[in-house]
Protein backbone atom coordinates (compact mmCIF):
# COMPACT_ATOMS: atom_id res chain seq x y z
CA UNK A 1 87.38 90.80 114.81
CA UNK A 2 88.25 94.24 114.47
CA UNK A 3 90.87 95.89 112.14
CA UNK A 4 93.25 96.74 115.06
CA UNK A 5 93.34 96.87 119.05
CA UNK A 6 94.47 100.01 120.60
CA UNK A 7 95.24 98.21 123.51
CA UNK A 8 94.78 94.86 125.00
CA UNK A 9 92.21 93.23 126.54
CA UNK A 10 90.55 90.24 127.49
CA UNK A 11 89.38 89.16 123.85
CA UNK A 12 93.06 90.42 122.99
CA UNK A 13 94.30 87.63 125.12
CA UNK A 14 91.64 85.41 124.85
CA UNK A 15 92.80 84.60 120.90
CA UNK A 16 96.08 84.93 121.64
CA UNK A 17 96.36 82.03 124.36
CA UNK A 18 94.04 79.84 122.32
CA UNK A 19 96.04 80.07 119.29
CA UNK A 20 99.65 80.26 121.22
CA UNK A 21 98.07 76.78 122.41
CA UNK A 22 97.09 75.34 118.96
CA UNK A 23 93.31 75.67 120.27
CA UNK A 24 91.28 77.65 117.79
CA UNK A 25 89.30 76.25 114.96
CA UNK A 26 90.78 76.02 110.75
CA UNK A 27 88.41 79.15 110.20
CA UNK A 28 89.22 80.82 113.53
CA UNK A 29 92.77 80.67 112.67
CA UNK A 30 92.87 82.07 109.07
CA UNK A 31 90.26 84.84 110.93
CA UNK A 32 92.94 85.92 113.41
CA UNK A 33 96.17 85.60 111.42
CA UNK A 34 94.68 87.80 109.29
CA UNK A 35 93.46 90.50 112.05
CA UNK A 36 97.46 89.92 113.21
CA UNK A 37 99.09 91.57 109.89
CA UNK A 38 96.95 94.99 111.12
CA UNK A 39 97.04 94.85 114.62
CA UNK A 40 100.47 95.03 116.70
CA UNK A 41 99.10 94.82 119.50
CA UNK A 42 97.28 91.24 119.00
CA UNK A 43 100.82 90.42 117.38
CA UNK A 44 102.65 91.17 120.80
CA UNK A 45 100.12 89.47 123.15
CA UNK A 46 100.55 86.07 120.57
CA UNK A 47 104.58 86.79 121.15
CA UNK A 48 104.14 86.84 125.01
CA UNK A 49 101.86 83.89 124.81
CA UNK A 50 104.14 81.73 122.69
CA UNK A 51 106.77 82.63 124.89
CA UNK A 52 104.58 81.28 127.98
CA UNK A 53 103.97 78.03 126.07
CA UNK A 54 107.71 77.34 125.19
CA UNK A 55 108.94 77.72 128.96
CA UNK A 56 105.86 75.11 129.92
CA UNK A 57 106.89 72.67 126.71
CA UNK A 58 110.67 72.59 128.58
CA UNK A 59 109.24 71.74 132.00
CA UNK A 60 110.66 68.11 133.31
CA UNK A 61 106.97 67.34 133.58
CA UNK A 62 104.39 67.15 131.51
CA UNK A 63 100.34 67.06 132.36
CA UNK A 64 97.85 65.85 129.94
CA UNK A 65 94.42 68.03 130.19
CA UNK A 66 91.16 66.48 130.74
CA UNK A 67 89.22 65.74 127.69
CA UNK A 68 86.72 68.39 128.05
CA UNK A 69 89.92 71.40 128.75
CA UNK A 70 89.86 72.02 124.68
CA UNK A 71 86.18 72.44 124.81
CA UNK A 72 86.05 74.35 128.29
CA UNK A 73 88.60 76.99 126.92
CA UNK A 74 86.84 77.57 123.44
CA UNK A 75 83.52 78.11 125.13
CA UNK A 76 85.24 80.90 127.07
CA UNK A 77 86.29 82.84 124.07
CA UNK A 78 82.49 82.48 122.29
CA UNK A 79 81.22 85.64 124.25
CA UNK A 80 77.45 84.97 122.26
CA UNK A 81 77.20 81.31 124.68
CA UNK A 82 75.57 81.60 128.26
CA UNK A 83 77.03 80.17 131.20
CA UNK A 84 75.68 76.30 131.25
CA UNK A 85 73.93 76.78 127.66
CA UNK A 86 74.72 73.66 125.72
CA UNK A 87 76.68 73.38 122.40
CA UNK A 88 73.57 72.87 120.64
CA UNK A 89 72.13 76.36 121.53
CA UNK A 90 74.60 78.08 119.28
CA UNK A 91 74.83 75.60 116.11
CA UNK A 92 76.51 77.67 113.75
CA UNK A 93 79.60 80.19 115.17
CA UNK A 94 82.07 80.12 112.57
CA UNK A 95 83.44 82.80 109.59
CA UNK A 96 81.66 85.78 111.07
CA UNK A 97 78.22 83.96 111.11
CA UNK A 98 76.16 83.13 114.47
CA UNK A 99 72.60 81.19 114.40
CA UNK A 100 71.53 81.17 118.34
CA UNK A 101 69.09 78.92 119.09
CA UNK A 102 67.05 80.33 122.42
CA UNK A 103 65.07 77.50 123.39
CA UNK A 104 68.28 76.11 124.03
CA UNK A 105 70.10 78.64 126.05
CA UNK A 106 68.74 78.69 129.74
CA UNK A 107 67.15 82.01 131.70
CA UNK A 108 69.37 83.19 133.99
CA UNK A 109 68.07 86.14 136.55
CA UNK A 110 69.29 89.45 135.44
CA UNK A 111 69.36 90.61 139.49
CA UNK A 112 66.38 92.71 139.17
CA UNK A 113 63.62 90.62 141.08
CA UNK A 114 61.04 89.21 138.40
CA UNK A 115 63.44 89.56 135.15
CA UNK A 116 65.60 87.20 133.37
CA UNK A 117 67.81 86.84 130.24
CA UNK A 118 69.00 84.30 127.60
CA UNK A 119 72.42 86.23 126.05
CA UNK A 120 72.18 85.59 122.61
CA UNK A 121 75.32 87.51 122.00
CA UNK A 122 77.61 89.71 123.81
CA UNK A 123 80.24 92.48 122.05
CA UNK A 124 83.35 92.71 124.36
CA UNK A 125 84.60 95.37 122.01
CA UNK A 126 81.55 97.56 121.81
CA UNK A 127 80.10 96.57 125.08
CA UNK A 128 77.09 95.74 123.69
CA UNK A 129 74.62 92.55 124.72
CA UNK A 130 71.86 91.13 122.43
CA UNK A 131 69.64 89.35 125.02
CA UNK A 132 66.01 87.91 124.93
CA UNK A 133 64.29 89.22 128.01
CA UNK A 134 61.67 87.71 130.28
CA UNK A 135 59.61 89.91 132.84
CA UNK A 136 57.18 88.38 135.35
CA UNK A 137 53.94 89.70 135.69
CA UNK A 138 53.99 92.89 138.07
CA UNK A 139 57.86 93.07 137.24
CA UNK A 140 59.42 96.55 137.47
CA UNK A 141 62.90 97.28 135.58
CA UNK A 142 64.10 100.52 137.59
CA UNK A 143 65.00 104.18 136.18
CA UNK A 144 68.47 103.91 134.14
CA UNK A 145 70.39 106.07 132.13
CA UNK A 146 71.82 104.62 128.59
CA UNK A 147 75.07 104.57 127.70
CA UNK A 148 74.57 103.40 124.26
CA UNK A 149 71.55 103.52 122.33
CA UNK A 150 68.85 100.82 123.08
CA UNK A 151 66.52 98.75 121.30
CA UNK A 152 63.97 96.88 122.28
CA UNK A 153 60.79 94.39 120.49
CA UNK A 154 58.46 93.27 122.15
CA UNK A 155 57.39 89.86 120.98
CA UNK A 156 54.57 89.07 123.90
CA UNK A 157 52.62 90.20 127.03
CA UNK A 158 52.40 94.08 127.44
CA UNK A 159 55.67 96.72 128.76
CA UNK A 160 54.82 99.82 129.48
CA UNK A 161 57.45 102.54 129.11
CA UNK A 162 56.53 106.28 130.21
CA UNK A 163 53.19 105.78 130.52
CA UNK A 164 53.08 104.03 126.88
CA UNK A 165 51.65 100.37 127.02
CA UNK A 166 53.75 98.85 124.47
CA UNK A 167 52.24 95.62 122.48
CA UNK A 168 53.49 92.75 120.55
CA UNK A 169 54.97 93.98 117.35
CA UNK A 170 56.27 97.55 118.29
CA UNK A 171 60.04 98.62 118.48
CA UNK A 172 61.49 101.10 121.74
CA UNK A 173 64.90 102.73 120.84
CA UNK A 174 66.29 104.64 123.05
CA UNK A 175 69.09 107.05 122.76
CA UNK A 176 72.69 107.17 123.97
CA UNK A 177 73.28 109.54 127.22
CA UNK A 178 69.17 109.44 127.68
CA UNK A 179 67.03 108.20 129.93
CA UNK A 180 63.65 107.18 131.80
CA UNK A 181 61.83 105.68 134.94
CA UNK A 182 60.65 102.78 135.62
CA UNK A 183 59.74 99.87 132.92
CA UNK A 184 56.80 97.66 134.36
CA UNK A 185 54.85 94.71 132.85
CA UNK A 186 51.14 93.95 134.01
CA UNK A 187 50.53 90.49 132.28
CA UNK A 188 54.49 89.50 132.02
CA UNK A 189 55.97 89.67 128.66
CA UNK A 190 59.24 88.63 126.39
CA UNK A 191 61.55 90.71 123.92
CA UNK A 192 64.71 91.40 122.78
CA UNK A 193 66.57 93.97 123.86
CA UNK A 194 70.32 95.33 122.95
CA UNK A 195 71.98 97.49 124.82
CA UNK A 196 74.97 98.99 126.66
CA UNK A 197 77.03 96.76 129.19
CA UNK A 198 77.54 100.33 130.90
CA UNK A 199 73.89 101.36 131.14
CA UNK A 200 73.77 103.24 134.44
CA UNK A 201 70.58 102.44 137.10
CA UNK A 202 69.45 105.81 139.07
CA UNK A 203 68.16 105.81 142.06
C-alpha cells in the first residue's frame, strides 16, 4: 500500500470494510495497520466502517453469509485476479509478493475485435494494468494516445508498430502524452504489455 491517501477511494474503502469486518488475512492486517499510523484518511474510512458494522451487530436480526461471502469479498480487493480466474491462478498474494500463474487466468476480449487479455495485475493507485495480450491473426489495435508510458514484449507471432515488424524477443516503450496509429499482427501473436488505464483511442 502506499504511505498515505490524499483522498479516498475505492481501494481506500475496499481495506477498510474488509478489516472493519474482521475479513483480511494475519499479513494483510499487520500490512494495513501499519499504512493506518501514516494515512488519516484510511484511518477515517476504518472509523466510518466500524461505525457501519456496530449499528448492523445491534440489529434484532442477525443473517449468517453464505460460505463462499468471505472468499467472494477478498477476491474483490485482489485487483491482480481476473473476473472468473480461479484461486489457483494467483498462488502466492501475500506480504507485497504476487506469483500469477497465466495458464490459469482465462482470456477475456479486450473490446477491440480480434484481441484479448489475461490481467496479471492491475494498480488502482497508479492506474496502471500488467496484462498478457493475445492478437488474432489480421488483428488491428487502433491509433491511441498514452497516458502513461507503455511497455510492451513480444513473446510470439509478429506486431508491427509504425511500419516496424516487431519479433519475438524485442521490447516497445512508449512514452507518456505520445502516440501512434494503428498496431496490426499478420500471423497473430502474444506479449505483455503495461500500460495506462487512461490511454486515450483517436479516431
Amino acid at each position: 500500500m502506499v504511505v498515505s491517501h490524499q483522498e479516498s477511494n475505492d481501494e481506500t474503502r475496499e481495506w477498510a470494510s474488509l478489516h472493519a469486518l474482521n475479513l483480511l488475512t494475519e499479513d494483510d492486517v499487520k500490512t494495513y495497520e501499519c499504512h493506518l499510523q501514516g494515512c488519516a484518511v484510511c484511518k477515517a474510512e476504518l472509523h466510518s466502517f466500524r461505525e457501519v458494522v456496530d449499528e448492523v451487530a445491534r440489529a434484532p436480526q442477525s443473517l449468517t453469509p453464505a460460505p463462499f461471502l468471505r472468499e467472494r469479498v477478498l477476491a474483490s480487493s485482489r485487483p491482480a485476479r481476473a473476473a472468473g480466474a480461479p484461486a489457483k491462478a494467483f498462488p502466492l498474494n501475500s506480504g507485497g509478493l504476487l506469483i500469477a500463474n497465466s495458464n490459469e487466468i482465462p482470456w477475456e476480449p479486450s473490446g477491440v475485435p480480434g484481441c484479448w487479455t489475461r490481467l496479471l495485475f492491475e494498480d488502482a493507485v497508479r492506474k496502471y494494468r500488467t496484462s498478457l495480450v493475445r492478437m488474432d491473426a489480421g488483428a488491428v489495435y487502433p491509433a491511441h494516445r498514452h497516458a502513461g508510458v507503455e511497455e510492451l514484449y513480444l513473446i510470439e507471432g509478429d506486431l508491427i508498430v509504425e511500419g516496424y515488424s516487431m519479433h519475438p524477443g524485442e521490447y516497445c516503450r512508449a512514452e507518456a502524452g505520445s502516440s501512434h496509429s494503428e498496431v496490426r499482427t499478420d500471423t497473430g501473436c502474444k506479449f505483455i504489455a503495461m500500460a495506462s488505464l487512461e490511454d486515450e483511442t483517436l479516431a
